[in-house]
Protein backbone atom coordinates (compact mmCIF):
# COMPACT_ATOMS: atom_id res chain seq x y z
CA UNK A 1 5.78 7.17 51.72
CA UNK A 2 6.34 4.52 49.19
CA UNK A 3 7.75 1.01 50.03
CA UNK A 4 10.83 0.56 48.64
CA UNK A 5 10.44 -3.18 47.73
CA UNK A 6 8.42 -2.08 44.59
CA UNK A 7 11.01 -1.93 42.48
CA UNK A 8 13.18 -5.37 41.97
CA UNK A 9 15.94 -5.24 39.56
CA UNK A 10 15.78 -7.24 37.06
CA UNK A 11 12.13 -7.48 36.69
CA UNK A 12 11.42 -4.88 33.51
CA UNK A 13 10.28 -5.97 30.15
CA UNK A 14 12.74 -4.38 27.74
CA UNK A 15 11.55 -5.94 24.57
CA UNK A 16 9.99 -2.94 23.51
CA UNK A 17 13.36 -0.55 24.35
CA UNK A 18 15.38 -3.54 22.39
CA UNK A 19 13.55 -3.22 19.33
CA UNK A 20 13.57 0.36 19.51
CA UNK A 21 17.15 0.36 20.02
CA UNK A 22 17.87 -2.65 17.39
CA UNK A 23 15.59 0.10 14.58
CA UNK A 24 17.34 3.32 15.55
CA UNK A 25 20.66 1.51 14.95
CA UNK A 26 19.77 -0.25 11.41
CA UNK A 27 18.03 3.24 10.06
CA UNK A 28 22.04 5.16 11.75
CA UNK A 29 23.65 2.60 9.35
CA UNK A 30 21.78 2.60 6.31
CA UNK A 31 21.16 6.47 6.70
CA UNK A 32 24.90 7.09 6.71
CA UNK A 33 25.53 4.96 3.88
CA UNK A 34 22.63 7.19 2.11
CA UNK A 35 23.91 10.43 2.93
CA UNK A 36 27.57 9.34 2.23
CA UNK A 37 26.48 8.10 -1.08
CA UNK A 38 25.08 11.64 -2.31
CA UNK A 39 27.93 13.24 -1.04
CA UNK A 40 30.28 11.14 -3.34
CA UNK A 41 27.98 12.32 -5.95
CA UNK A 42 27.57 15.72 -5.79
CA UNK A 43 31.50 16.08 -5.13
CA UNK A 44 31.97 13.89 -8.19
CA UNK A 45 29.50 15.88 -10.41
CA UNK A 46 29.93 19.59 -9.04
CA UNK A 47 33.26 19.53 -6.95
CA UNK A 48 35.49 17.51 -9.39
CA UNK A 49 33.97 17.91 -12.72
CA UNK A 50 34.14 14.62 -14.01
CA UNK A 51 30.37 14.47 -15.17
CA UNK A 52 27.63 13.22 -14.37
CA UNK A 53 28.25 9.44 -15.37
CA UNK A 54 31.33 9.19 -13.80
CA UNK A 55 29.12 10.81 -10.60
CA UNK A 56 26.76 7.84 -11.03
CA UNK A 57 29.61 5.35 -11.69
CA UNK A 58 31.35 6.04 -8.24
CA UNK A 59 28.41 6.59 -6.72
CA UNK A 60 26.91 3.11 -7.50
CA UNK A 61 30.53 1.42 -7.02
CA UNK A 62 30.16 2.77 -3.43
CA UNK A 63 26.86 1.93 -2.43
CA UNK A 64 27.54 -1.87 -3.03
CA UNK A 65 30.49 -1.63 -1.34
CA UNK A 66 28.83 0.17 0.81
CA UNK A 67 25.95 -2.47 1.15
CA UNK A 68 27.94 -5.47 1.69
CA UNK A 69 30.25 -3.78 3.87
CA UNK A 70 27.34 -3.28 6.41
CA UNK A 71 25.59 -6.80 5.48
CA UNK A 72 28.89 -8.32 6.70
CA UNK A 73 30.23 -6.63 9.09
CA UNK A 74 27.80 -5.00 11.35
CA UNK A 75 25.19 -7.73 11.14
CA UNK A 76 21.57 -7.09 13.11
CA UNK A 77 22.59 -8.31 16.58
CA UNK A 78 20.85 -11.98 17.71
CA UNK A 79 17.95 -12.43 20.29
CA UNK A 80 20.04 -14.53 22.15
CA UNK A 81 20.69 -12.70 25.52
């Protein structure tokens, strides 16, 4: 049977899991600000029937609002523990 003083808690190297978690995270946040973006546009263009520049228009509008929205407020997390 094992000894069960091989495992001390604590004692794992998690860099590897942090950067995975720290990558899943950014690509969540700029994925959802992709996929929001061509929904604005296709419901613009197709659903609404304003055109396709006034797609584009809102569409671009939202992605920099979009883009310093997440820049700002959900900032990469520091490496301070």
């Amino acid at each position: 049977m094992a000894a069960e003083d091989h495992y001390v808690h604590g004692e794992m190297d998690v860099s590897q899991h942090n950067m995975t978690y720290r990558g899943f995270m950014a690509a969540c946040k700029w994925l959802s600000l992709i996929i929001g973006a061509h929904i604005v546009f296709f419901t613009v263009w197709f659903g609404v029937g304003a055109g396709f520049i006034a797609a584009a228009a809102s569409t671009v509008i939202m992605v920099v609002a979009g883009y310093f929205f997440i820049r700002f407020f959900f900032p990469p997390p520091s490496d301070s523990h």
